[in-house]
N, C-alpha and C. Protein backbone atom coordinates (compact mmCIF):
# COMPACT_ATOMS: atom_id res chain seq x y z
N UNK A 1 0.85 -1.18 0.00
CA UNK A 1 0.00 0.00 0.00
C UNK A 1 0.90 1.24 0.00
N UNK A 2 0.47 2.12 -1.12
CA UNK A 2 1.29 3.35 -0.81
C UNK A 2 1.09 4.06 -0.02
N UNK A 3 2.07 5.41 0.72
CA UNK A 3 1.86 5.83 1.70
C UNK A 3 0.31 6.72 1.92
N UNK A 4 0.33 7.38 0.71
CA UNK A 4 -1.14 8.40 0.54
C UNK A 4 -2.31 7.16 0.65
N UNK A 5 -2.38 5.81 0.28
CA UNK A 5 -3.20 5.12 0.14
C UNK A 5 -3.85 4.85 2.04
N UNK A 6 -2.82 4.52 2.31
CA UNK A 6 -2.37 4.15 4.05
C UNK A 6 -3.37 5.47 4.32
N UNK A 7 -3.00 6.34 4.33
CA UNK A 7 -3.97 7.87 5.32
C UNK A 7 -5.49 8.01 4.57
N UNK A 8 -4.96 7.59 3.73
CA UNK A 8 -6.92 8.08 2.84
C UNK A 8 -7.86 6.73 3.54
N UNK A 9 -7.00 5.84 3.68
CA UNK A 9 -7.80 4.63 4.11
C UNK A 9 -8.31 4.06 5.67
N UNK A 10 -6.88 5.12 6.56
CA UNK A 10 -7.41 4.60 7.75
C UNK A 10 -8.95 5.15 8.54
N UNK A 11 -9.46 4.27 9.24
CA UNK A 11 -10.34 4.36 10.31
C UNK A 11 -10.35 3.82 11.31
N UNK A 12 -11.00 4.59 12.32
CA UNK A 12 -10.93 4.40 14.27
C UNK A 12 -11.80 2.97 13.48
N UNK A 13 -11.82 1.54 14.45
CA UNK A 13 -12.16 0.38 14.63
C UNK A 13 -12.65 0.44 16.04
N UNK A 14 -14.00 0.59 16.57
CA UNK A 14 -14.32 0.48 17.41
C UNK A 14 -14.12 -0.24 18.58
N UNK A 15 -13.21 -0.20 19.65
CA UNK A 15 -13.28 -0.87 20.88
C UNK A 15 -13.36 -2.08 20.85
N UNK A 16 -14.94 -2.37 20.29
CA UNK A 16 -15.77 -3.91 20.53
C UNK A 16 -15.26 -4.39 19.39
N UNK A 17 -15.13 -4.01 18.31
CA UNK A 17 -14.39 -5.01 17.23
C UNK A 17 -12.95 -4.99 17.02
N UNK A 18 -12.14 -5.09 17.98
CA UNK A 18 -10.93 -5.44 18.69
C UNK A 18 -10.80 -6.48 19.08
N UNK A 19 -9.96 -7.78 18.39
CA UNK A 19 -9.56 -8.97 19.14
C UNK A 19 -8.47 -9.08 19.51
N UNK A 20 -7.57 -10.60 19.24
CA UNK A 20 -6.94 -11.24 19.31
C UNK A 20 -6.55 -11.42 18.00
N UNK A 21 -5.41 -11.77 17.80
CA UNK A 21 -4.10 -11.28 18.33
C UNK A 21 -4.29 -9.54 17.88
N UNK A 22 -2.70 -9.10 19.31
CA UNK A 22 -2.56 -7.42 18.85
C UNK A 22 -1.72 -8.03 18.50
N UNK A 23 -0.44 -6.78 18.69
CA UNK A 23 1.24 -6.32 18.04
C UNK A 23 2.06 -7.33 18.79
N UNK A 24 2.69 -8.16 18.00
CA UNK A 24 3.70 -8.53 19.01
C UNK A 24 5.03 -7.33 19.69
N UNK A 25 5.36 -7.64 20.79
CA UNK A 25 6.62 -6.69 21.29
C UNK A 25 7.59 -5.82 20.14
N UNK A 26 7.93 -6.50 19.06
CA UNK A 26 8.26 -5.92 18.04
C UNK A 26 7.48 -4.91 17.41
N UNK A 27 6.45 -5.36 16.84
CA UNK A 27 5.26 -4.60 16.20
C UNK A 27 5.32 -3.20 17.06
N UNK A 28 4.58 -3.79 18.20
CA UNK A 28 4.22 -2.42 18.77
C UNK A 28 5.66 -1.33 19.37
N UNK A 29 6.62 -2.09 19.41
CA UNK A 29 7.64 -1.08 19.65
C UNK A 29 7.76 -0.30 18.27
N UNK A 30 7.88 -0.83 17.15
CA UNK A 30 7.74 0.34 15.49
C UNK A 30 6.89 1.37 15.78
N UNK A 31 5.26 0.57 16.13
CA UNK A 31 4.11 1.61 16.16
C UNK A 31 4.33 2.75 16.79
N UNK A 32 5.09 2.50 18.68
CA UNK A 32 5.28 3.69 19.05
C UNK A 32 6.33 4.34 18.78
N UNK A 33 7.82 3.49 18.37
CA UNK A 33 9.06 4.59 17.39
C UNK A 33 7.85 5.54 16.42
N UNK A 34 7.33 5.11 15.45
CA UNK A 34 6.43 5.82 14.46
C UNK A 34 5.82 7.21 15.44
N UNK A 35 4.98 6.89 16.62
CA UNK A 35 4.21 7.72 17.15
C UNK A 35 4.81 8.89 17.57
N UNK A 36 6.56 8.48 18.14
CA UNK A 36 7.04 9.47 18.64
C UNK A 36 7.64 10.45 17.64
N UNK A 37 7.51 10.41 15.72
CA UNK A 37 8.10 11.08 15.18
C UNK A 37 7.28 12.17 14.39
N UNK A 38 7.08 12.96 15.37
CA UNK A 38 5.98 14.17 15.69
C UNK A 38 7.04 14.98 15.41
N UNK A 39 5.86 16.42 15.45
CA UNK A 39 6.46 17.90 15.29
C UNK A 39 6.42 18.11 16.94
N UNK A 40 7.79 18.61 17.17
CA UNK A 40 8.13 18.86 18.50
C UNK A 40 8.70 20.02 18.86
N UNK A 41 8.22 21.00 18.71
CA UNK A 41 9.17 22.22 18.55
C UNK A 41 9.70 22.37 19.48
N UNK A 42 11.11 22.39 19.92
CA UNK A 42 11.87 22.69 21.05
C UNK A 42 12.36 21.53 21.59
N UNK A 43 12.04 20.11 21.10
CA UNK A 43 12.59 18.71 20.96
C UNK A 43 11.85 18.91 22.44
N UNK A 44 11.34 18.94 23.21
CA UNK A 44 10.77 18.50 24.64
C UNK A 44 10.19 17.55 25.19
N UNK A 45 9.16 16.69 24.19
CA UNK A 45 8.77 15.56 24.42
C UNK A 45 7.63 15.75 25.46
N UNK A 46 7.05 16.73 24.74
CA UNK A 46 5.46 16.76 25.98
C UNK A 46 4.15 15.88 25.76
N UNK A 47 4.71 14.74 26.27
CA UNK A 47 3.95 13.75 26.06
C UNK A 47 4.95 12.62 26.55
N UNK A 48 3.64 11.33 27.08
CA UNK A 48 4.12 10.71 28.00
C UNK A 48 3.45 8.95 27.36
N UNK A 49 4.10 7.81 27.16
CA UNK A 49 2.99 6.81 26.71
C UNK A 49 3.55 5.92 27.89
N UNK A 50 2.16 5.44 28.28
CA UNK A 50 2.48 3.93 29.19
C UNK A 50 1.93 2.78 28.61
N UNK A 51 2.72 1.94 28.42
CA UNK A 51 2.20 0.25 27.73
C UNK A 51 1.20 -0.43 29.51
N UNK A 52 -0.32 -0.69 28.60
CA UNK A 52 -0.88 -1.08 30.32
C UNK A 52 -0.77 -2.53 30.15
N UNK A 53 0.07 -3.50 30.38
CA UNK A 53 -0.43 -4.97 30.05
C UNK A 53 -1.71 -5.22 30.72
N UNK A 54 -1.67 -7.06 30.92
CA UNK A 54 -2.86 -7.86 31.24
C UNK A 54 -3.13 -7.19 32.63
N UNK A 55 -2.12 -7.74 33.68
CA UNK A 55 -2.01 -7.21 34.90
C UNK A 55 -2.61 -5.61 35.42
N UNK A 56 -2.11 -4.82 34.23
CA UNK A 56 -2.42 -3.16 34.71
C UNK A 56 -3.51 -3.05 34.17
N UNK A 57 -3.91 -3.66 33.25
CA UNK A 57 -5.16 -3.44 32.68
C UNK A 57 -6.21 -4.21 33.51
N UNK A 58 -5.62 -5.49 34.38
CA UNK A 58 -7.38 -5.96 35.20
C UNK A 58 -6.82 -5.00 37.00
N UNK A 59 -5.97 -4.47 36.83
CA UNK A 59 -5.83 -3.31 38.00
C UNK A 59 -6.62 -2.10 38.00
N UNK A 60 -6.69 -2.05 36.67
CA UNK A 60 -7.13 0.13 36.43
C UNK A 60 -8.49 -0.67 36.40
N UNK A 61 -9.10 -1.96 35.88
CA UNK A 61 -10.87 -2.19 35.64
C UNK A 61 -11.20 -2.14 37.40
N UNK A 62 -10.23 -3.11 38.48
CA UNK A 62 -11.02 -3.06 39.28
C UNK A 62 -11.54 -1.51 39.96
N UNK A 63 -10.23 -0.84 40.00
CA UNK A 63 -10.79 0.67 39.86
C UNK A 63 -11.69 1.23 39.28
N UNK A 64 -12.02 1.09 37.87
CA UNK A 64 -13.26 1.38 37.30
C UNK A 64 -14.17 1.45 37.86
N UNK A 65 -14.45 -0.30 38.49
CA UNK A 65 -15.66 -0.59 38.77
C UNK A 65 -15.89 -0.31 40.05
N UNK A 66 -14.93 -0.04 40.72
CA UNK A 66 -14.91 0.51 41.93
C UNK A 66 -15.31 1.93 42.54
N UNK A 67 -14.86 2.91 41.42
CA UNK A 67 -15.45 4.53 41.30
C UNK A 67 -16.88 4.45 40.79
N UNK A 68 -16.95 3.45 39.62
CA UNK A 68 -18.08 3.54 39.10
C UNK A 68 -19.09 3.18 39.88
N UNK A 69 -19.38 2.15 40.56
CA UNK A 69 -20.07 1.65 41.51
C UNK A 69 -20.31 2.73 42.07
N UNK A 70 -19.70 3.61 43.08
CA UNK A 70 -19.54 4.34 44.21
C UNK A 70 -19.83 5.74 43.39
N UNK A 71 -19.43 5.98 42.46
CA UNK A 71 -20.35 7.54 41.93
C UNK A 71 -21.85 6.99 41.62
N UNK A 72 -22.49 5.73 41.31
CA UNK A 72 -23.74 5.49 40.68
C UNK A 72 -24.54 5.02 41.74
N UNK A 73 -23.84 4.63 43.19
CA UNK A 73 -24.57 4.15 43.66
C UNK A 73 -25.80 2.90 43.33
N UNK A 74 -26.76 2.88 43.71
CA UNK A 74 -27.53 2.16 43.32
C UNK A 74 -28.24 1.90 41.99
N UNK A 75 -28.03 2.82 41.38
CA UNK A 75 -28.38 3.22 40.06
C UNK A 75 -27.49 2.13 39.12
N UNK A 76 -25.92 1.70 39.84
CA UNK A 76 -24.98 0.75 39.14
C UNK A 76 -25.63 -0.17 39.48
N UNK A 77 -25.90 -0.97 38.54
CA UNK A 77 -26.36 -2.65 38.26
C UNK A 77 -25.01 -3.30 38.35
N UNK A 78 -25.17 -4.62 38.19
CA UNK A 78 -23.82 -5.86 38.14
C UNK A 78 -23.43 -6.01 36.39
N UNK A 79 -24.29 -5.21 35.59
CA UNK A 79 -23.73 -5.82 34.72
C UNK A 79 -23.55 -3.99 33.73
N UNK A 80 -23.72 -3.68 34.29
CA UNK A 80 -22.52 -2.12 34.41
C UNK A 80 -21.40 -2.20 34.82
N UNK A 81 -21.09 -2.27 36.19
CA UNK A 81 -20.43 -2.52 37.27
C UNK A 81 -18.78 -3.25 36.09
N UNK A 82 -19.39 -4.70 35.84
CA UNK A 82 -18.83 -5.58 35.26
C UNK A 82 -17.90 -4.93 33.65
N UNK A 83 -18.79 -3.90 33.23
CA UNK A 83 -18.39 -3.48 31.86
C UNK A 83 -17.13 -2.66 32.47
N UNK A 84 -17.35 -1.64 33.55
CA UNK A 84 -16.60 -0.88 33.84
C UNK A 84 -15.03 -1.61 34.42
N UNK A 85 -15.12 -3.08 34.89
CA UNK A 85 -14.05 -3.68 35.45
C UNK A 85 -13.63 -4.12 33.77
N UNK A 86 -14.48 -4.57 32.97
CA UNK A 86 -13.59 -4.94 31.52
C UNK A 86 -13.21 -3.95 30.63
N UNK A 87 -13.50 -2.48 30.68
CA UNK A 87 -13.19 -1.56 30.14
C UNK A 87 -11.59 -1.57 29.76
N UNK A 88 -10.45 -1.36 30.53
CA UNK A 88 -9.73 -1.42 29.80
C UNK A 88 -8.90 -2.53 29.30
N UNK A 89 -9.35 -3.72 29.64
CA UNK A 89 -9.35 -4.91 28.81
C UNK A 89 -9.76 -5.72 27.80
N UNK A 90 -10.85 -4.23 27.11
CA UNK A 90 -10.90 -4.47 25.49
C UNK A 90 -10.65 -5.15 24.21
N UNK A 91 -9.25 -4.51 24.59
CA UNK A 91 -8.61 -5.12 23.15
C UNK A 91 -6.98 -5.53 23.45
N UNK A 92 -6.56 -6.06 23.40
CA UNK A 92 -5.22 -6.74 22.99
C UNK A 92 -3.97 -5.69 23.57
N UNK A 93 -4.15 -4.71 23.52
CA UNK A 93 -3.32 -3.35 23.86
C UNK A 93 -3.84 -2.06 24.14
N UNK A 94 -3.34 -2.06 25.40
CA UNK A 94 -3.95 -0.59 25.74
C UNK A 94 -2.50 0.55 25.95
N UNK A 95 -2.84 1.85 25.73
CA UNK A 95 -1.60 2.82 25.94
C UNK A 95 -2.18 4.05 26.50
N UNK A 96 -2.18 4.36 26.98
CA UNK A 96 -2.31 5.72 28.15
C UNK A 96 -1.28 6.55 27.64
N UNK A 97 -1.87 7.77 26.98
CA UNK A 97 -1.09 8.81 26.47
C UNK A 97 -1.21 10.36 27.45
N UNK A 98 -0.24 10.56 28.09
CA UNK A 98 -0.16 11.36 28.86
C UNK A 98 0.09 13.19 28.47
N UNK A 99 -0.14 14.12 29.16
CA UNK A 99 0.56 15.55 28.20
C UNK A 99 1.31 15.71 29.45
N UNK A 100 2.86 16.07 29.38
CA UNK A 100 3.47 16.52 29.62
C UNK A 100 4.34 17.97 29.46
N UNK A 101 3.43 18.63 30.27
CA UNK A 101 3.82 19.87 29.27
C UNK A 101 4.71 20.37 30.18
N UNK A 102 5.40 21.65 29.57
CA UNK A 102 6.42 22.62 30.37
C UNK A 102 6.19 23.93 30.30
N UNK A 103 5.74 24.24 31.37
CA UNK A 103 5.25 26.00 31.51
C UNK A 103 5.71 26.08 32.60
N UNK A 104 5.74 27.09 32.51
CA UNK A 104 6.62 28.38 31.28
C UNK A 104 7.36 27.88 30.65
N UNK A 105 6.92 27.77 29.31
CA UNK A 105 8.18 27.67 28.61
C UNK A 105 8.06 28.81 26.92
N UNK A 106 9.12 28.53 26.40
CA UNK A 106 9.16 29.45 25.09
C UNK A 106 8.60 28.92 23.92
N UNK A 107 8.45 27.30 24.31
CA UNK A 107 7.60 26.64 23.26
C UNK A 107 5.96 26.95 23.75
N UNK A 108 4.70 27.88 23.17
CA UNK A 108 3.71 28.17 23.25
C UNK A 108 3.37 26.56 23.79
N UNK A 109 2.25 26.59 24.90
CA UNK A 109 1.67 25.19 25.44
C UNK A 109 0.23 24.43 24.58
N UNK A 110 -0.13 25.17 23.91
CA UNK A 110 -1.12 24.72 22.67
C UNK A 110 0.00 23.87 21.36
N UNK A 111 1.22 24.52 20.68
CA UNK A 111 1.91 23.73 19.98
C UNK A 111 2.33 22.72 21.51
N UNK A 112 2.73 22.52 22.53
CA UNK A 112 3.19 21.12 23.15
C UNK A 112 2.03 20.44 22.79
N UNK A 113 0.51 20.66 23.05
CA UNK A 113 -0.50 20.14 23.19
C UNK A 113 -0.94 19.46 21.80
N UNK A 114 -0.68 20.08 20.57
CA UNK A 114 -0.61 19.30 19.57
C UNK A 114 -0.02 18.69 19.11
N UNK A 115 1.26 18.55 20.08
CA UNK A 115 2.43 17.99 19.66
C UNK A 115 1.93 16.42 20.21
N UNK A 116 1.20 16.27 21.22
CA UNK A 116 0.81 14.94 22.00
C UNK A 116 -0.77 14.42 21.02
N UNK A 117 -0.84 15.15 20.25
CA UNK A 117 -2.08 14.76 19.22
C UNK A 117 -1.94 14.40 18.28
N UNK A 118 -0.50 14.96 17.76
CA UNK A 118 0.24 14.05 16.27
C UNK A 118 0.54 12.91 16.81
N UNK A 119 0.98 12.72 18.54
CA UNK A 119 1.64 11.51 18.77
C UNK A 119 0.65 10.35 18.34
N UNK A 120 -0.74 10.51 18.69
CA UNK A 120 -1.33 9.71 19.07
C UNK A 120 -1.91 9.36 17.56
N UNK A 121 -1.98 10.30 16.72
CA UNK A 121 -2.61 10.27 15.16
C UNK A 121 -1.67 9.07 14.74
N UNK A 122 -0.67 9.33 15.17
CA UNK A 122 0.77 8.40 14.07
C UNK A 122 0.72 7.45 14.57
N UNK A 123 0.42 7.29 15.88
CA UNK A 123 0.39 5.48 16.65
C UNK A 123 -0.89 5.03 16.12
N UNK A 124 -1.94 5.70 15.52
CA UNK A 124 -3.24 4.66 14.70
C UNK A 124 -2.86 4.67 13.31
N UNK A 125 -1.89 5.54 12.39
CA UNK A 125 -1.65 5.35 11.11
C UNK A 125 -0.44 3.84 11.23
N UNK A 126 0.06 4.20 12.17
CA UNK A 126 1.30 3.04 12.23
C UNK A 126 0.62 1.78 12.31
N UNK A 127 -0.65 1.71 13.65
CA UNK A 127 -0.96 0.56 13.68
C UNK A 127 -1.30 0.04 12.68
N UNK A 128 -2.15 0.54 12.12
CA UNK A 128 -3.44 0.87 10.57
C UNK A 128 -2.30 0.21 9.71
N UNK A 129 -0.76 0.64 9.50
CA UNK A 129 0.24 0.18 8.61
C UNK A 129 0.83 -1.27 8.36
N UNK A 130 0.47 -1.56 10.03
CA UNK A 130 0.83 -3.02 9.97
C UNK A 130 -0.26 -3.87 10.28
N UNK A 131 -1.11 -3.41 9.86
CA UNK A 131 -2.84 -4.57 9.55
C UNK A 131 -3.47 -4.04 10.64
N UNK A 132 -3.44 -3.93 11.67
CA UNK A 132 -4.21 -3.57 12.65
C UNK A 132 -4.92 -2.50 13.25
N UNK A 133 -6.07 -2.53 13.81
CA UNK A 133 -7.05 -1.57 14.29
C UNK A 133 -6.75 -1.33 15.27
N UNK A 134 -7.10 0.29 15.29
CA UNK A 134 -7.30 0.85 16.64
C UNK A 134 -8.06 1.83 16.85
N UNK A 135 -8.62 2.38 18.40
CA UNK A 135 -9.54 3.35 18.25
C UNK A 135 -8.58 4.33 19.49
N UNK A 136 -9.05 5.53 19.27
CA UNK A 136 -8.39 6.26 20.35
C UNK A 136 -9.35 6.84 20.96
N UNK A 137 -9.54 6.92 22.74
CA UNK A 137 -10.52 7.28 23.44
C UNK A 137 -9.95 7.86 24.40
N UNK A 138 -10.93 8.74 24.91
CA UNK A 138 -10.42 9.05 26.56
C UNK A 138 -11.78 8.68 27.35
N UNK A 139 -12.85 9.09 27.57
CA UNK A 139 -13.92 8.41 28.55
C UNK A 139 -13.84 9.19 29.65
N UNK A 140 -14.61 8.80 30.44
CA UNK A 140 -14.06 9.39 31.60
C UNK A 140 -13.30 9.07 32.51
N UNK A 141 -12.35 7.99 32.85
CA UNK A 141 -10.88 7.21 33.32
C UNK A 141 -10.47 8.75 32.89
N UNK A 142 -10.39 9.04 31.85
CA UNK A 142 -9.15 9.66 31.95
C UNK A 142 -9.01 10.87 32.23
N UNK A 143 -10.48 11.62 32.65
CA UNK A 143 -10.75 12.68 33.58
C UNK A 143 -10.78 12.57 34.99
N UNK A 144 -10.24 11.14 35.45
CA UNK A 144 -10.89 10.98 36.76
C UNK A 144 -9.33 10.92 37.75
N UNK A 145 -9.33 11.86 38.82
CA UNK A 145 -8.06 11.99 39.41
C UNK A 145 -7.15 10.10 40.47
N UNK A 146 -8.54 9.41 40.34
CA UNK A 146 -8.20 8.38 41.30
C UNK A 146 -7.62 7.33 40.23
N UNK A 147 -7.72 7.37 39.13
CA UNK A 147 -7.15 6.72 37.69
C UNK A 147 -6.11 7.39 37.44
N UNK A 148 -5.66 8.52 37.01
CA UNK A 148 -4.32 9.56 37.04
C UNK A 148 -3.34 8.40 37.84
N UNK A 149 -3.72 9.06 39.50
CA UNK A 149 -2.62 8.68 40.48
C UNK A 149 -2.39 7.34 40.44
N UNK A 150 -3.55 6.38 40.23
CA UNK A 150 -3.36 4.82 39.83
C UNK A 150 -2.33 4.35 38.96
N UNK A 151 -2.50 5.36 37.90
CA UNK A 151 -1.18 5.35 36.75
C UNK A 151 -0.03 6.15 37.14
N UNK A 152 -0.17 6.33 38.31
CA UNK A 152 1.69 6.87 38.88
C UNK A 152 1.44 8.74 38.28
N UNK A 153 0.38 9.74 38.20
CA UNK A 153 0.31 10.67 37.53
C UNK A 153 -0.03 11.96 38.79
N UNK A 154 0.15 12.79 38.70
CA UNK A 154 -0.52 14.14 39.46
C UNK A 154 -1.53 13.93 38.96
N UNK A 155 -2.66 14.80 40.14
CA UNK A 155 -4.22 14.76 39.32
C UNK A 155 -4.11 15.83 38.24
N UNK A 156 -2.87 17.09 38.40
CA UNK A 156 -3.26 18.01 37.24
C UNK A 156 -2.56 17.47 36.01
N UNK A 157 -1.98 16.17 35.64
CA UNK A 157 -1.79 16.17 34.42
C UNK A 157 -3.04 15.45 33.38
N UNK A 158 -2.91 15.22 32.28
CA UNK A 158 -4.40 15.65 31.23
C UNK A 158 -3.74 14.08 30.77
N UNK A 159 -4.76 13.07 30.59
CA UNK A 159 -4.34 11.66 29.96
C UNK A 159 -5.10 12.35 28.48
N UNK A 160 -4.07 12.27 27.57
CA UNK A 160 -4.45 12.65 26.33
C UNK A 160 -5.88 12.05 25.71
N UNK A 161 -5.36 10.61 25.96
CA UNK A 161 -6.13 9.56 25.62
C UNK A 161 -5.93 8.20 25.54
N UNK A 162 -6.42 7.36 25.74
CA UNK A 162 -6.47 5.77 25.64
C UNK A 162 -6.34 5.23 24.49
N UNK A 163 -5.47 4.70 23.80
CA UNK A 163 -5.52 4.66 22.68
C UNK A 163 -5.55 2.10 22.67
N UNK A 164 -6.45 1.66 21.80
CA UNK A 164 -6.87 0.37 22.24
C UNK A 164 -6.07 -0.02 20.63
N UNK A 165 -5.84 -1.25 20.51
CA UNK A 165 -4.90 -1.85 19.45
C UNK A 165 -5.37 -2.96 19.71
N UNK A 166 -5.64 -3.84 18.08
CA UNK A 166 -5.97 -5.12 18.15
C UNK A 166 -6.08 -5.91 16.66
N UNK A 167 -6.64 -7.04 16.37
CA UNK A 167 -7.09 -7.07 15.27
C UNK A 167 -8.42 -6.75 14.98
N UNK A 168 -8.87 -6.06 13.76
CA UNK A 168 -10.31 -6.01 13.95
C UNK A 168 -10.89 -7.28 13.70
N UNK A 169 -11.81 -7.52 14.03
CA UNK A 169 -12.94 -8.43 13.99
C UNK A 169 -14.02 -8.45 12.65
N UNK A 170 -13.88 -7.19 12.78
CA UNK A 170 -15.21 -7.01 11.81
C UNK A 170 -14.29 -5.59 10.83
N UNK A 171 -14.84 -4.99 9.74
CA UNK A 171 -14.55 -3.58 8.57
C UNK A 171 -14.95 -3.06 9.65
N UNK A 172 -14.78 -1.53 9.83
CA UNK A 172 -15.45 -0.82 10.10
C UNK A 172 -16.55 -0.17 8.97
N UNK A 173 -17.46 0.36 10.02
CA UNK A 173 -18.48 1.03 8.51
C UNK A 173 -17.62 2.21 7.85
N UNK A 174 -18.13 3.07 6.52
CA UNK A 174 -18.08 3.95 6.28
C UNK A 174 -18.28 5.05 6.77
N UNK A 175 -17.27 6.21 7.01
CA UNK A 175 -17.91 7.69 7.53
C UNK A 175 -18.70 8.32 6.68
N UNK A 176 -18.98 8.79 6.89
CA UNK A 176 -19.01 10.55 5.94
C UNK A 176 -18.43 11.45 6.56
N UNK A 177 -17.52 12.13 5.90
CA UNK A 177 -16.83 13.06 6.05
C UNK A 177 -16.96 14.41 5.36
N UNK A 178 -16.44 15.32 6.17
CA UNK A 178 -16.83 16.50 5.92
C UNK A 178 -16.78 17.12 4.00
N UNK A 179 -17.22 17.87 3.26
CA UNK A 179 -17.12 18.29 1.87
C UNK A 179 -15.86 18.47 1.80
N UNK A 180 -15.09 18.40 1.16
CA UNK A 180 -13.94 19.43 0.87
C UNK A 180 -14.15 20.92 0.53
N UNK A 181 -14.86 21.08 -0.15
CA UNK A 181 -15.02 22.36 -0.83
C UNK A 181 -16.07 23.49 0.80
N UNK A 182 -15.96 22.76 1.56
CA UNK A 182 -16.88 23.07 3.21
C UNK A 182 -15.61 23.46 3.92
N UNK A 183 -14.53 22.79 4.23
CA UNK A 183 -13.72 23.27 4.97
C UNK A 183 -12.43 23.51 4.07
N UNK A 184 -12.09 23.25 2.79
CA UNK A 184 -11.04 24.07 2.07
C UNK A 184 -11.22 25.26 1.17
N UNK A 185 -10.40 26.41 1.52
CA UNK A 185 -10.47 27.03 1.10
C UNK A 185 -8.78 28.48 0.21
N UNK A 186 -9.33 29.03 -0.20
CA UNK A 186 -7.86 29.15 -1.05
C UNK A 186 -7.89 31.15 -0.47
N UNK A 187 -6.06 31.02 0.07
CA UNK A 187 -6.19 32.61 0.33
C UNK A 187 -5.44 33.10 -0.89
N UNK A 188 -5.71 34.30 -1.36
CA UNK A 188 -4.77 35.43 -1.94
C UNK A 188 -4.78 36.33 -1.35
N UNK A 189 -4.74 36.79 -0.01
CA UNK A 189 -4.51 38.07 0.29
C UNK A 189 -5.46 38.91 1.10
N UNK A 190 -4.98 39.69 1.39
CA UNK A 190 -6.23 40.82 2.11
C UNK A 190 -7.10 41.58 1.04
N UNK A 191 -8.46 41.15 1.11
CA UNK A 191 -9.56 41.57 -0.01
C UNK A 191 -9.55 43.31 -0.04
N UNK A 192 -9.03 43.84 -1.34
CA UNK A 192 -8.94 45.38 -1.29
C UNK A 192 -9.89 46.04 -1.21
């Protein structure tokens, strides 16, 4: 596949149509070399990825289901409860993308902040490169300060997003996507 073919073609693969097998150790070490070769202005590296295996991943669910329970109270059923303990045991690979930013600094904190958004774009084109699906999410885990510190984090840093890796199961459907001629447009200048 050529490279333009690769970007015109990828799509998020939903969560649920995530199996078995992901990346082997190899694989996914390319995916994230790939992820980390972002625009970085000031080389800083504001951005942070954690690999969650089996173990961290049925650690952060019992937490899930543990906040979740306890914010829903009674309202949480057992088979809520249950989704929230398998949540991040989805799919085959999970990665917790962190922002690490530096302020004050001379690099503006909106370019750091997009700098951790290319990361995460290039870790689903990479996956997407070597056959595999992925979807990138945040939810609310990754607004929630008792999940942060679970993952070794201050509550003020921002989990970019969850990003899930696997094989798909199923195509994804078709989008629709925006017109071109809707959001491109051509400048010459200041209108006299």
């Amino acid at each position: 596949m050529e490279a333009i073919d690769l970007l015109t073609t990828r799509r998020s693969v939903l969560v649920r149509h995530l199996g078995d097998p992901g990346p082997s150790q190899d694989e996914l070490n390319r995916i994230l070399e790939a992820g980390m070769r972002v625009p970085d202005h000031g080389k800083i590296g504001p951005w942070r990825i954690q690999v969650i295996n089996k173990a961290g991943q049925a650690a952060l669910g019992e937490l899930c289901a543990k906040l979740y329970a306890e914010e829903h109270g009674e309202r949480a059923n057992d088979k809520m409860v249950e989704f929230e303990r398998e949540r991040p045991a989805r799919a085959p690979v999970l990665l917790a993308v962190t922002s690490r930013l530096e302020v004050p600094h001379n690099i503006p904190e909106l370019e750091q902040r997009l700098s951790g958004g290319a990361l995460c774009m290039n870790i689903l084109n990479a996956a997407h490169a070597l056959g595999y699906g992925a979807q990138w999410l945040t939810e609310w885990p990754a607004f929630n300060d008792e999940v942060k510190k679970m993952l070794g984090h201050d509550p003020s840093t921002d989990i970019i997003g969850f990003i899930y890796i696997g094989t798909p199961t199923q195509e994804p459907k078709p989008r629709n996507r925006p017109e071109f001629d809707a959001v491109v447009s051509e400048w010459s200048g200041p209108v006299a």
